[in-house]
Every structure is written in C-alpha cells, then in structure tokens.
PDB file of N, CA and C in Angstrom:
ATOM      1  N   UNK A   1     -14.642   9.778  -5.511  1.00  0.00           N
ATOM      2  CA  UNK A   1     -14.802   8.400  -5.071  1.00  0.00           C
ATOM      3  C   UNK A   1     -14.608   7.481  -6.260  1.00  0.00           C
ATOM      4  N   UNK A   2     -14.223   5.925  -5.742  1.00  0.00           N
ATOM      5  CA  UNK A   2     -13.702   5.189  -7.101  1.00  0.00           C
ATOM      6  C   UNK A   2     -15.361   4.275  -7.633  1.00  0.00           C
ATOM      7  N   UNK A   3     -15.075   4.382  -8.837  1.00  0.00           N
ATOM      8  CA  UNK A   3     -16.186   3.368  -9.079  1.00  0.00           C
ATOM      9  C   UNK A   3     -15.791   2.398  -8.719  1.00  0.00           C
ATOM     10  N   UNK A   4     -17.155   1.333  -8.309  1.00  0.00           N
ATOM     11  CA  UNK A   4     -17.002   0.061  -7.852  1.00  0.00           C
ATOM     12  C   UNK A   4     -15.883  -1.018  -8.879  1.00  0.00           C
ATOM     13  N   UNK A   5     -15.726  -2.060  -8.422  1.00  0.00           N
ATOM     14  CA  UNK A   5     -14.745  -3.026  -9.252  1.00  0.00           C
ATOM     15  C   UNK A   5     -15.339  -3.664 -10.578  1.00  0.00           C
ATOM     16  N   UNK A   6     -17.088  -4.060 -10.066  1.00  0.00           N
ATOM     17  CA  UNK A   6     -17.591  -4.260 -11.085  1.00  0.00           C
ATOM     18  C   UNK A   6     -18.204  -3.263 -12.229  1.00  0.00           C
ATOM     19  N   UNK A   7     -17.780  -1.944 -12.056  1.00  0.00           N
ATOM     20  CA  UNK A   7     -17.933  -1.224 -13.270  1.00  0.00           C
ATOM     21  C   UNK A   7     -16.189  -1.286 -13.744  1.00  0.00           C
ATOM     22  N   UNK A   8     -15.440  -1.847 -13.525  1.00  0.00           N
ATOM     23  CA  UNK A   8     -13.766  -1.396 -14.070  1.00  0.00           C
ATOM     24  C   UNK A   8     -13.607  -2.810 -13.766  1.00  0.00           C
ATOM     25  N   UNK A   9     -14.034  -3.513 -15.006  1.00  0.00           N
ATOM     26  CA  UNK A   9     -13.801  -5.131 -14.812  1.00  0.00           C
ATOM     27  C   UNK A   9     -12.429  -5.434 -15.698  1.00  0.00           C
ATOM     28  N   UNK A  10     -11.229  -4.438 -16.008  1.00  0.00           N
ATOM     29  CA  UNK A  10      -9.804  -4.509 -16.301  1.00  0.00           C
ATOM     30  C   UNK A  10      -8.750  -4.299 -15.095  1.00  0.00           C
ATOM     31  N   UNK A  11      -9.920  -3.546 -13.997  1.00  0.00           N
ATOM     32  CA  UNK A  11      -8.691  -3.557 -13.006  1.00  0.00           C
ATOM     33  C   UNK A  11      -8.272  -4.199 -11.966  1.00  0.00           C
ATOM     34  N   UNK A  12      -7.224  -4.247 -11.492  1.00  0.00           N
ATOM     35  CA  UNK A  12      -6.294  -5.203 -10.994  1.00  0.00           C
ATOM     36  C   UNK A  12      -6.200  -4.919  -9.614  1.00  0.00           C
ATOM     37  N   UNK A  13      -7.049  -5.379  -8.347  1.00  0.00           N
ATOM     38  CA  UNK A  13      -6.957  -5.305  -6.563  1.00  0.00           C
ATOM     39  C   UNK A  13      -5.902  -5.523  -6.439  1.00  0.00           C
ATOM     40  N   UNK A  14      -4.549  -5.102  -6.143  1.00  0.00           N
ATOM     41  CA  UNK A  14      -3.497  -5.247  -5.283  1.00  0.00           C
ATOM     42  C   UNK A  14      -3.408  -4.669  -3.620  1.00  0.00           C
ATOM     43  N   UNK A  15      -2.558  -5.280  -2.793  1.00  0.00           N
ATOM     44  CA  UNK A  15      -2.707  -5.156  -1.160  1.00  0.00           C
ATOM     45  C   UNK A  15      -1.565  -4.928  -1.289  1.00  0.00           C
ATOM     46  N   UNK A  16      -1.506  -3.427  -0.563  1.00  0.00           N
ATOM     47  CA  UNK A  16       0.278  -3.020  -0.303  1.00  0.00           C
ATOM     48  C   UNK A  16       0.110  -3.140   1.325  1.00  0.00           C
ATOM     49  N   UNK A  17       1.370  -3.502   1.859  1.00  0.00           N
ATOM     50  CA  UNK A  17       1.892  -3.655   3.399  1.00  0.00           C
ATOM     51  C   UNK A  17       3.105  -3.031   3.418  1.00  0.00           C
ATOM     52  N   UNK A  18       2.518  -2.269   4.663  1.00  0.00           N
ATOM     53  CA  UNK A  18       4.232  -1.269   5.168  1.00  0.00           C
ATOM     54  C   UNK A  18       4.632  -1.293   6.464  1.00  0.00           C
ATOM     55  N   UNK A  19       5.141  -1.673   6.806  1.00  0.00           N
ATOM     56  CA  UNK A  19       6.054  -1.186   8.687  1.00  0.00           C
ATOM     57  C   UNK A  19       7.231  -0.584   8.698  1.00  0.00           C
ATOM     58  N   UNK A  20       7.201   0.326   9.607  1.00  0.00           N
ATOM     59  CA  UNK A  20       8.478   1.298   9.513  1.00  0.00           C
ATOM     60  C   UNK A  20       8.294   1.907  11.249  1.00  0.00           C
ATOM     61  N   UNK A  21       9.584   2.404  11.107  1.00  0.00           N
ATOM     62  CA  UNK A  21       9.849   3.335  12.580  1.00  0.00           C
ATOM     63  C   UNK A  21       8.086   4.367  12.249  1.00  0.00           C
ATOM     64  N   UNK A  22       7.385   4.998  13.628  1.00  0.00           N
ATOM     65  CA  UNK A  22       6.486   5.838  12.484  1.00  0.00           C
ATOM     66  C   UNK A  22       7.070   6.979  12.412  1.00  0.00           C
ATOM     67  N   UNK A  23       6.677   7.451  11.554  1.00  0.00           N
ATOM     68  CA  UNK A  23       7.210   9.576  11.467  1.00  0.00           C
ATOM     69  C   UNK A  23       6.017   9.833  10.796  1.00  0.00           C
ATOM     70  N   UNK A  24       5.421  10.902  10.979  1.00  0.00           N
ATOM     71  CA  UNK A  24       4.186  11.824  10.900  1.00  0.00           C
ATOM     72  C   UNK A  24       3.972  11.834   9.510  1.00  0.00           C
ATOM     73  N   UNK A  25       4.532  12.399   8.548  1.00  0.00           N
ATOM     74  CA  UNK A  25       4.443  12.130   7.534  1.00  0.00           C
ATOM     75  C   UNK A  25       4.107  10.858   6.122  1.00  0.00           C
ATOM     76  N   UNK A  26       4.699   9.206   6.847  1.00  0.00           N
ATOM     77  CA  UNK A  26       4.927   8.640   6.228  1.00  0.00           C
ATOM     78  C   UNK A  26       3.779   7.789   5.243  1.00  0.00           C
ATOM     79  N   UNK A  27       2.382   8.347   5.713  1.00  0.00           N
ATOM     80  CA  UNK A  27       1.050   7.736   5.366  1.00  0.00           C
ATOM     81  C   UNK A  27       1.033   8.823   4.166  1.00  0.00           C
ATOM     82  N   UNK A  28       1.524  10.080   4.021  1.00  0.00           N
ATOM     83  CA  UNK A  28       1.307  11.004   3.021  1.00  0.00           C
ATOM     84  C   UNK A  28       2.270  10.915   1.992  1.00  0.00           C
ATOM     85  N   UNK A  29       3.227  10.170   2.182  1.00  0.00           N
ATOM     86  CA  UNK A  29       4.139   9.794   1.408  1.00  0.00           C
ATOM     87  C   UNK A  29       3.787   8.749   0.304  1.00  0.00           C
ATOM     88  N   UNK A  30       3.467   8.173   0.957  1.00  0.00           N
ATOM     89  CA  UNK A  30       2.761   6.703   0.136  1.00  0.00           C
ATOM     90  C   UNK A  30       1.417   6.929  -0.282  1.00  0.00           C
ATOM     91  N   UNK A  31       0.310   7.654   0.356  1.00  0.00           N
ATOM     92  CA  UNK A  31      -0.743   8.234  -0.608  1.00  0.00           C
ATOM     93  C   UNK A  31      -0.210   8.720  -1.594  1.00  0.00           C
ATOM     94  N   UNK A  32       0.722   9.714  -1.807  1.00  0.00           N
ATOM     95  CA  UNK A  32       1.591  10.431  -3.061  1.00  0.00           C
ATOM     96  C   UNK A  32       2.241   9.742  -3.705  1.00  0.00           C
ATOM     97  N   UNK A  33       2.382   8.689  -3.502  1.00  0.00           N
ATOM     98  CA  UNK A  33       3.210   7.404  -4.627  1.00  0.00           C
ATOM     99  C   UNK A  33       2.021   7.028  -5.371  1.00  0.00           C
ATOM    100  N   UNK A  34       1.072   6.302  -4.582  1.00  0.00           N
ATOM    101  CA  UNK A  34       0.030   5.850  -5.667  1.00  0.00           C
ATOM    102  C   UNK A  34      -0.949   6.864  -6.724  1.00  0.00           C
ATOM    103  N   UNK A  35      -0.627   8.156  -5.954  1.00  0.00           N
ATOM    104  CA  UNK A  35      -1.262   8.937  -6.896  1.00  0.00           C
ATOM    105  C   UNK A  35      -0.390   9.277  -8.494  1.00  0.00           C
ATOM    106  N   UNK A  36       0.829   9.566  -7.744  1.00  0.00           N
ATOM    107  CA  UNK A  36       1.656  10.082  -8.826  1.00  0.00           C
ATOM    108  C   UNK A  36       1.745   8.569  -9.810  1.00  0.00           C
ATOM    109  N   UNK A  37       1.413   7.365  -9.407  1.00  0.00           N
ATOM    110  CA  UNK A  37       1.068   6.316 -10.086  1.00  0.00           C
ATOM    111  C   UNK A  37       0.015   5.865 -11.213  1.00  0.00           C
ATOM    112  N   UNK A  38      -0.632   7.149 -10.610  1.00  0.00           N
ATOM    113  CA  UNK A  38      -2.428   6.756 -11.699  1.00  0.00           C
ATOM    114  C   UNK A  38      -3.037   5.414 -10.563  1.00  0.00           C
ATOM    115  N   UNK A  39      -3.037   5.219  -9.464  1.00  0.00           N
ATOM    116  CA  UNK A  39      -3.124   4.271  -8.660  1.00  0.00           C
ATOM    117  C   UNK A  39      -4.204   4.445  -7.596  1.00  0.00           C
ATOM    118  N   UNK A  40      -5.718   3.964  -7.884  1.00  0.00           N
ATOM    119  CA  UNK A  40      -6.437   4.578  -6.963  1.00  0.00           C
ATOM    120  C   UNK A  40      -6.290   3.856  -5.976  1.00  0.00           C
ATOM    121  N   UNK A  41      -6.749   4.152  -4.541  1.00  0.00           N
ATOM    122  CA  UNK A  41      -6.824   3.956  -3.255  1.00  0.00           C
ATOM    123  C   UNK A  41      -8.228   3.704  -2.867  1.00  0.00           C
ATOM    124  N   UNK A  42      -8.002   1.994  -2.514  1.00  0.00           N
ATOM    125  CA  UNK A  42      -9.501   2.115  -2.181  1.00  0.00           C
ATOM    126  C   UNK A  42      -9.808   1.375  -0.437  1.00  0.00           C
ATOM    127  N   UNK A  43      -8.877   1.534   0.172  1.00  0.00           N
ATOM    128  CA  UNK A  43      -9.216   1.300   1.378  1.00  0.00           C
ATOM    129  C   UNK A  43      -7.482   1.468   1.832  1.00  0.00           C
ATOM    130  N   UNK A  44      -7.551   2.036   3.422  1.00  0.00           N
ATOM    131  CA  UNK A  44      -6.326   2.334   4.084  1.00  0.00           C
ATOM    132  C   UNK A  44      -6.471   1.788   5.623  1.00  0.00           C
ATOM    133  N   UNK A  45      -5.945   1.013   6.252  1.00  0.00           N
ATOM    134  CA  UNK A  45      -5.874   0.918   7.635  1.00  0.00           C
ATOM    135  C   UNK A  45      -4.789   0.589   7.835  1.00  0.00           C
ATOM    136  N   UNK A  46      -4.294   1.560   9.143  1.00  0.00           N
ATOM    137  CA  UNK A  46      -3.020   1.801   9.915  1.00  0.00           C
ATOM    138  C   UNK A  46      -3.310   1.765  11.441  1.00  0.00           C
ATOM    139  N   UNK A  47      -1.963   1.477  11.883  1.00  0.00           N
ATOM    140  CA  UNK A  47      -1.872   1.731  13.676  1.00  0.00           C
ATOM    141  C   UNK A  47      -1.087   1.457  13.945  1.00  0.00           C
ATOM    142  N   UNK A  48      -0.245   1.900  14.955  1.00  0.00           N
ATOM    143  CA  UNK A  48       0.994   2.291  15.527  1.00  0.00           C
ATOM    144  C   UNK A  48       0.476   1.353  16.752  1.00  0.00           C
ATOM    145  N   UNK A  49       2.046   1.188  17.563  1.00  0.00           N
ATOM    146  CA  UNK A  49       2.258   0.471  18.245  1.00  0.00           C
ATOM    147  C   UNK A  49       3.906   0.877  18.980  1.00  0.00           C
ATOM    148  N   UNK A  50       4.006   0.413  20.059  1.00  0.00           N
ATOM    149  CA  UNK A  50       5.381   0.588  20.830  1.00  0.00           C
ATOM    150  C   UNK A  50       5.947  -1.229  20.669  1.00  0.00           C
ATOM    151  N   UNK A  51       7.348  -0.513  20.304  1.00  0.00           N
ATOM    152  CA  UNK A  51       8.192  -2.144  19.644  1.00  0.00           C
ATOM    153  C   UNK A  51       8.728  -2.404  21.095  1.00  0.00           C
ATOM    154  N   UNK A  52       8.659  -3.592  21.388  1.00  0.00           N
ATOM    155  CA  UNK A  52       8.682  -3.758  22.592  1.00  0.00           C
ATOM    156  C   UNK A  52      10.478  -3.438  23.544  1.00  0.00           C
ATOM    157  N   UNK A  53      11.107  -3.943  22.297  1.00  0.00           N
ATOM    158  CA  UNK A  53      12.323  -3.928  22.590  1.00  0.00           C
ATOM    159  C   UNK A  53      13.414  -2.534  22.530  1.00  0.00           C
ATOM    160  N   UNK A  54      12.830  -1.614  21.886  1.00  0.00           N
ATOM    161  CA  UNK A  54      13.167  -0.502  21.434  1.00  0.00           C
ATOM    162  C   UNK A  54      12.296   0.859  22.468  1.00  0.00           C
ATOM    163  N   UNK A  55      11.023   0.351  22.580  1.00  0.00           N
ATOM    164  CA  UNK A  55      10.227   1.570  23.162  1.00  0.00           C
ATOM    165  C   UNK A  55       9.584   1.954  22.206  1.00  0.00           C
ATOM    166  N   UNK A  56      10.118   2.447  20.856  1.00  0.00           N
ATOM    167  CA  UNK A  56       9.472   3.457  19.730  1.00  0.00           C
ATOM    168  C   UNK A  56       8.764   2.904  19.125  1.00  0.00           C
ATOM    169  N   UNK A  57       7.765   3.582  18.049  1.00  0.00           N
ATOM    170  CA  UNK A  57       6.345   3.802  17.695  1.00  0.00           C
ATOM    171  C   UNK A  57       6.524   3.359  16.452  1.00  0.00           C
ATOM    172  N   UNK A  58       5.772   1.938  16.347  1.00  0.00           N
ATOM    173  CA  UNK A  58       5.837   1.610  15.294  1.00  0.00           C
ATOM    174  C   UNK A  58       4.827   2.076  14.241  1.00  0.00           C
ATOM    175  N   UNK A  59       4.751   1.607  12.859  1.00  0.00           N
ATOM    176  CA  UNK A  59       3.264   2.013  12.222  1.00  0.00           C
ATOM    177  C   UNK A  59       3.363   0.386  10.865  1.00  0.00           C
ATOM    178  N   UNK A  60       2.119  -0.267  10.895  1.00  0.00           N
ATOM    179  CA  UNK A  60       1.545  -0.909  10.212  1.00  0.00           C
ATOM    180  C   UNK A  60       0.336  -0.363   9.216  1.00  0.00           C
ATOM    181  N   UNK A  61       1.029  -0.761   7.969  1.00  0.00           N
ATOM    182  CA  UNK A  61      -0.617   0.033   7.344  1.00  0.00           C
ATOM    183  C   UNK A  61      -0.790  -0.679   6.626  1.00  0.00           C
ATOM    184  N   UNK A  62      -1.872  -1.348   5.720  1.00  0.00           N
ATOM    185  CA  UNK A  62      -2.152  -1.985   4.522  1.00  0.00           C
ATOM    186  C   UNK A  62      -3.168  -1.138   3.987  1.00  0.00           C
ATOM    187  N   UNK A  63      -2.363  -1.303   2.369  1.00  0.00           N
ATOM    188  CA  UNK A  63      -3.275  -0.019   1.574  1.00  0.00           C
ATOM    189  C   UNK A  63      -4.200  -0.907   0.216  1.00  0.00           C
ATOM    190  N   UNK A  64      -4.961  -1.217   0.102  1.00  0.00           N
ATOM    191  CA  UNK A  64      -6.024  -1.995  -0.729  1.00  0.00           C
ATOM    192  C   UNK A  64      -5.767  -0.950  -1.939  1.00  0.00           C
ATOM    193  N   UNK A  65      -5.482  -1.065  -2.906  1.00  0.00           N
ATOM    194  CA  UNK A  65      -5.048  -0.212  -3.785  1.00  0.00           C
ATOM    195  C   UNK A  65      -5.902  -0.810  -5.373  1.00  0.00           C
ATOM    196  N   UNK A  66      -6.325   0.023  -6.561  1.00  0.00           N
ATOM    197  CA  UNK A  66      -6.687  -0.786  -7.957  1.00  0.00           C
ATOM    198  C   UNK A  66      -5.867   0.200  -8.491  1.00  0.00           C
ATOM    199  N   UNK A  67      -5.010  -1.165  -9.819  1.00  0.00           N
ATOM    200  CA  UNK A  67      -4.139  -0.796 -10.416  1.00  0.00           C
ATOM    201  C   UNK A  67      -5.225  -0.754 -12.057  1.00  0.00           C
ATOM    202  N   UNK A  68      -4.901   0.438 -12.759  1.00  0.00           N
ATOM    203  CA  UNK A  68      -5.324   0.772 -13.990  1.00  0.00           C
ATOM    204  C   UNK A  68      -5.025  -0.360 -15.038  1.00  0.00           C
ATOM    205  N   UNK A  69      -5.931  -0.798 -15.982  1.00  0.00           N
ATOM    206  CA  UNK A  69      -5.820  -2.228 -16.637  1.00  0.00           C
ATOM    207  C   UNK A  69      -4.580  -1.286 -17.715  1.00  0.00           C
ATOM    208  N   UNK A  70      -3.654  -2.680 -17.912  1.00  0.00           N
ATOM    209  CA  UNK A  70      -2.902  -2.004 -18.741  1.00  0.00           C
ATOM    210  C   UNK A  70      -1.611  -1.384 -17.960  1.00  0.00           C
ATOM    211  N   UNK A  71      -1.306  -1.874 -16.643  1.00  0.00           N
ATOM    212  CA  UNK A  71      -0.449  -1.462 -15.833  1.00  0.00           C
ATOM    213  C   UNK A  71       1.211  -2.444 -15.956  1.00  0.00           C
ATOM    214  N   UNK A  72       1.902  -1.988 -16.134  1.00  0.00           N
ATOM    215  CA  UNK A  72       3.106  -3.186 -15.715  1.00  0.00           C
ATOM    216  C   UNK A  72       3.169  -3.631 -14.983  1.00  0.00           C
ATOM    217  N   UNK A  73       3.125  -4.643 -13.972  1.00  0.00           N
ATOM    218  CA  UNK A  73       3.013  -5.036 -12.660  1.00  0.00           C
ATOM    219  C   UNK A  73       4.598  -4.905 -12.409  1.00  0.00           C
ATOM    220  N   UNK A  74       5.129  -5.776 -12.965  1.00  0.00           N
ATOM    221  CA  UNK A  74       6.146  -5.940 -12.365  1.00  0.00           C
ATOM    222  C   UNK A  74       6.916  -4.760 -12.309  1.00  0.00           C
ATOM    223  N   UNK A  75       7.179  -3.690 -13.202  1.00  0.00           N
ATOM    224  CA  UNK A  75       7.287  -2.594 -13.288  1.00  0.00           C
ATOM    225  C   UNK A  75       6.963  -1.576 -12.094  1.00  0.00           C
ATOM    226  N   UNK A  76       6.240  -1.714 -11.829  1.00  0.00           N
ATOM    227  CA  UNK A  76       5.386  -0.488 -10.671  1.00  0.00           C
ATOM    228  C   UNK A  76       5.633  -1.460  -9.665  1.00  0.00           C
ATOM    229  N   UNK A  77       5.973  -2.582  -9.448  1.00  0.00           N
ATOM    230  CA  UNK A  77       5.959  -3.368  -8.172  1.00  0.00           C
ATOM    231  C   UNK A  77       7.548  -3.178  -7.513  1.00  0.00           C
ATOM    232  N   UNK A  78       8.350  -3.124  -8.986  1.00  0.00           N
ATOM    233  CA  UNK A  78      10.046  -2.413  -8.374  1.00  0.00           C
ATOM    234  C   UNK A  78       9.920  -1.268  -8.198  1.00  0.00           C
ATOM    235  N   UNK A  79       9.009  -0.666  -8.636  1.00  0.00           N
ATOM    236  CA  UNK A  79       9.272   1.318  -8.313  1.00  0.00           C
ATOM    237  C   UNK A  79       8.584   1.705  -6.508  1.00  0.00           C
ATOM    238  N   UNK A  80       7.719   0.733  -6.487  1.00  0.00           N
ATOM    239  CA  UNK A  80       6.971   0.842  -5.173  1.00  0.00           C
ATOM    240  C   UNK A  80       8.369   0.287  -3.919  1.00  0.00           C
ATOM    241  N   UNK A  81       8.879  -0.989  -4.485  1.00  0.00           N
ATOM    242  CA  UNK A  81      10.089  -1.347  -3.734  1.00  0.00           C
ATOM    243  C   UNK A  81      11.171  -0.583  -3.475  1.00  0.00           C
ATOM    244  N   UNK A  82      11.357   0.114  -4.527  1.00  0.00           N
ATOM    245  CA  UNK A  82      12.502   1.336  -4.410  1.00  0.00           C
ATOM    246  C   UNK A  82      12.394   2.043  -3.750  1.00  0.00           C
ATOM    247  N   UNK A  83      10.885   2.506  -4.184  1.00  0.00           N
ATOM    248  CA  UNK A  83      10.736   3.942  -3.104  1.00  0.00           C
ATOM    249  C   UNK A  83      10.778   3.283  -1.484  1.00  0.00           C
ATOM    250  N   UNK A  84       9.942   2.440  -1.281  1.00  0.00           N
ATOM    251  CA  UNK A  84      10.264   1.940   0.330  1.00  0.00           C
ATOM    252  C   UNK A  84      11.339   1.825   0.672  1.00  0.00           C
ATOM    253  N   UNK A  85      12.604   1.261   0.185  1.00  0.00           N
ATOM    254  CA  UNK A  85      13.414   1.012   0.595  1.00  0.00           C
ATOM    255  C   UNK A  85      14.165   2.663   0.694  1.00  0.00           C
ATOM    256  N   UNK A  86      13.935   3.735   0.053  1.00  0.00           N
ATOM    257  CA  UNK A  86      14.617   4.741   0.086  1.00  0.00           C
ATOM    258  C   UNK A  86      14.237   5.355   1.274  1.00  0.00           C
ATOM    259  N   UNK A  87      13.044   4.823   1.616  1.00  0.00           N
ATOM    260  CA  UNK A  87      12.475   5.745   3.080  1.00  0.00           C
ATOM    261  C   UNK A  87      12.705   4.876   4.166  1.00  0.00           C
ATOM    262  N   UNK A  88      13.213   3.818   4.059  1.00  0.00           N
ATOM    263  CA  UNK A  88      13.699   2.926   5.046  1.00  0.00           C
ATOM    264  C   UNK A  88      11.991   2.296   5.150  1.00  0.00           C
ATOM    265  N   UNK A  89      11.514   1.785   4.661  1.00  0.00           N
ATOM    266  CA  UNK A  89      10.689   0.747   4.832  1.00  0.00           C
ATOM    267  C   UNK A  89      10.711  -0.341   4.544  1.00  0.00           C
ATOM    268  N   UNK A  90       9.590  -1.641   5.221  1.00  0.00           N
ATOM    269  CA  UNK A  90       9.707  -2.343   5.698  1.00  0.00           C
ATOM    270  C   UNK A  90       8.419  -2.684   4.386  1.00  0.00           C
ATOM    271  N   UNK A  91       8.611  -3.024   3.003  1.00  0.00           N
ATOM    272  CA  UNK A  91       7.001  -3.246   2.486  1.00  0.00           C
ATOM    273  C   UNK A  91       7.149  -4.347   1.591  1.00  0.00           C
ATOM    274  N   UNK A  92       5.720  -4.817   1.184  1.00  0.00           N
ATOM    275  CA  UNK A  92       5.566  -5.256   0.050  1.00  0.00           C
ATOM    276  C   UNK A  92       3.875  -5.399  -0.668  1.00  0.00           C
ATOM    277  N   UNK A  93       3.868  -5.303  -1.976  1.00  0.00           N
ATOM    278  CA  UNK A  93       3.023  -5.656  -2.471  1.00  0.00           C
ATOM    279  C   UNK A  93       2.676  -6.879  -3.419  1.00  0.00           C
ATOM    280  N   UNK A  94       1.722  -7.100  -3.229  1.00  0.00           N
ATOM    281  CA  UNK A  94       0.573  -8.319  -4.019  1.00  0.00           C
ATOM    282  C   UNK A  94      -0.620  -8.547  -4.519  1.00  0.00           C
ATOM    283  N   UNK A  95      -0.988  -9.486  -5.426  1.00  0.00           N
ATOM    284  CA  UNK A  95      -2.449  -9.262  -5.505  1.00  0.00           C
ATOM    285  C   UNK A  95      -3.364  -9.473  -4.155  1.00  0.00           C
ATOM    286  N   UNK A  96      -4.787  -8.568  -4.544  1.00  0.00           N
ATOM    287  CA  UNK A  96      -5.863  -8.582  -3.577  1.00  0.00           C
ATOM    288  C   UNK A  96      -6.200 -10.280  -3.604  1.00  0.00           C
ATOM    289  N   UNK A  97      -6.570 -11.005  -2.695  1.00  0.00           N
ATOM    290  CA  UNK A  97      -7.086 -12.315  -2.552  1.00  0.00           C
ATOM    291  C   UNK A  97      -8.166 -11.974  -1.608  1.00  0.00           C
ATOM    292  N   UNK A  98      -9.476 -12.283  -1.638  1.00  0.00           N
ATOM    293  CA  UNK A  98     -10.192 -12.516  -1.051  1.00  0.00           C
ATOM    294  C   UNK A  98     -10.675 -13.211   0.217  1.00  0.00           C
ATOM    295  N   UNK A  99     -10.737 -13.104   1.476  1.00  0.00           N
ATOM    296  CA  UNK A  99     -10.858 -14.005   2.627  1.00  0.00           C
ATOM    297  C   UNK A  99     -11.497 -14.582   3.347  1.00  0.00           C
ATOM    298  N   UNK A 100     -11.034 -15.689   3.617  1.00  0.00           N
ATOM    299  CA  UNK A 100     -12.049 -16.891   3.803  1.00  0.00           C
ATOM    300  C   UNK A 100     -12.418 -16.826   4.761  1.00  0.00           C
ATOM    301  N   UNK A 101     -13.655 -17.184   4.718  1.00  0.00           N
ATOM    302  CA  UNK A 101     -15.003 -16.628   5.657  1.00  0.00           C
ATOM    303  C   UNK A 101     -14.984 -17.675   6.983  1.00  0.00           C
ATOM    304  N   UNK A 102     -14.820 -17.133   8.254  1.00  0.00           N
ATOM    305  CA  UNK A 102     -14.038 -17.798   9.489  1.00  0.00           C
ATOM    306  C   UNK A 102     -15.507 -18.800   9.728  1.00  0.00           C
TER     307      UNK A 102
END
C-alpha cells in the first residue's frame, strides 16, 4: 500500500483518462505502464458501456496515479501518449486538481 501524500510531500497527483474499444486485457496493460514507470497507483475506476452507434463495449477508466519527485513530466507524459496511441487509445494525462465541493 502507498503511503499517504502527506508523508511524500515531493510527489506529484497526476489523473490519467482512457477510452478505447474494451478488450479484456487493456486495464492490465496500463497497470504495467505505470509500474514499469516507478509510478504508483493510487486509485482506479472503470466501466464499460455500449457505444450507441456501433453496439460495442466501450471502457472509461481514470487512473489517480503519484508520480516520484524528481520525475520528468513532460517526458513520461509523451511515453504514456505513445504507448496509448500504439494500443489505439483514446487518453490523456494531467495534474490531480482537487474538486469543488457541490
């Protein structure tokens, strides 16, 4: 489990977003990016859906991710782009922002 944020007051909340056709695999794919990243994972929610126009199964996921202080951003932010785009995804990442309380 990750230590909290306020014991790792160098690291950096980024929010990754993905949509793609789904295929079974593609949530294990992208866990394995951020690992092979040094990239912990600190929250995941996904769900599929039928595209209305197509029939097929979509998948939405946003992955709450902390980047290690001392990270390239911009660096790891094209390698994350690459890889999506090689799997035919639909992504992007940014910093974590906090949300305003309805």
């Amino acid at each position: 489990r990750s230590a909290t944020l306020e014991s790792r007051p160098e690291a950096l909340p980024y929010v990754a977003y993905v949509s793609s056709a789904y295929r079974p695999d593609i949530i294990n794919e992208l866990c394995q990016f951020f690992i092979d990243h040094n990239v912990e994972l600190e929250n995941l929610i996904c769900d599929t859906y039928q595209a209305p126009q197509t029939g097929g199964t979509m998948l939405n996921a946003t992955f709450t991710v902390t980047l290690p202080a001392g990270t390239q951003i911009s660096w790891l932010r094209d390698q994350f782009l690459d890889f999506a785009d090689a799997l035919n995804l639909d992504a992007l990442i940014e910093p974590w922002r906090p949300q305003a309380p309805m």
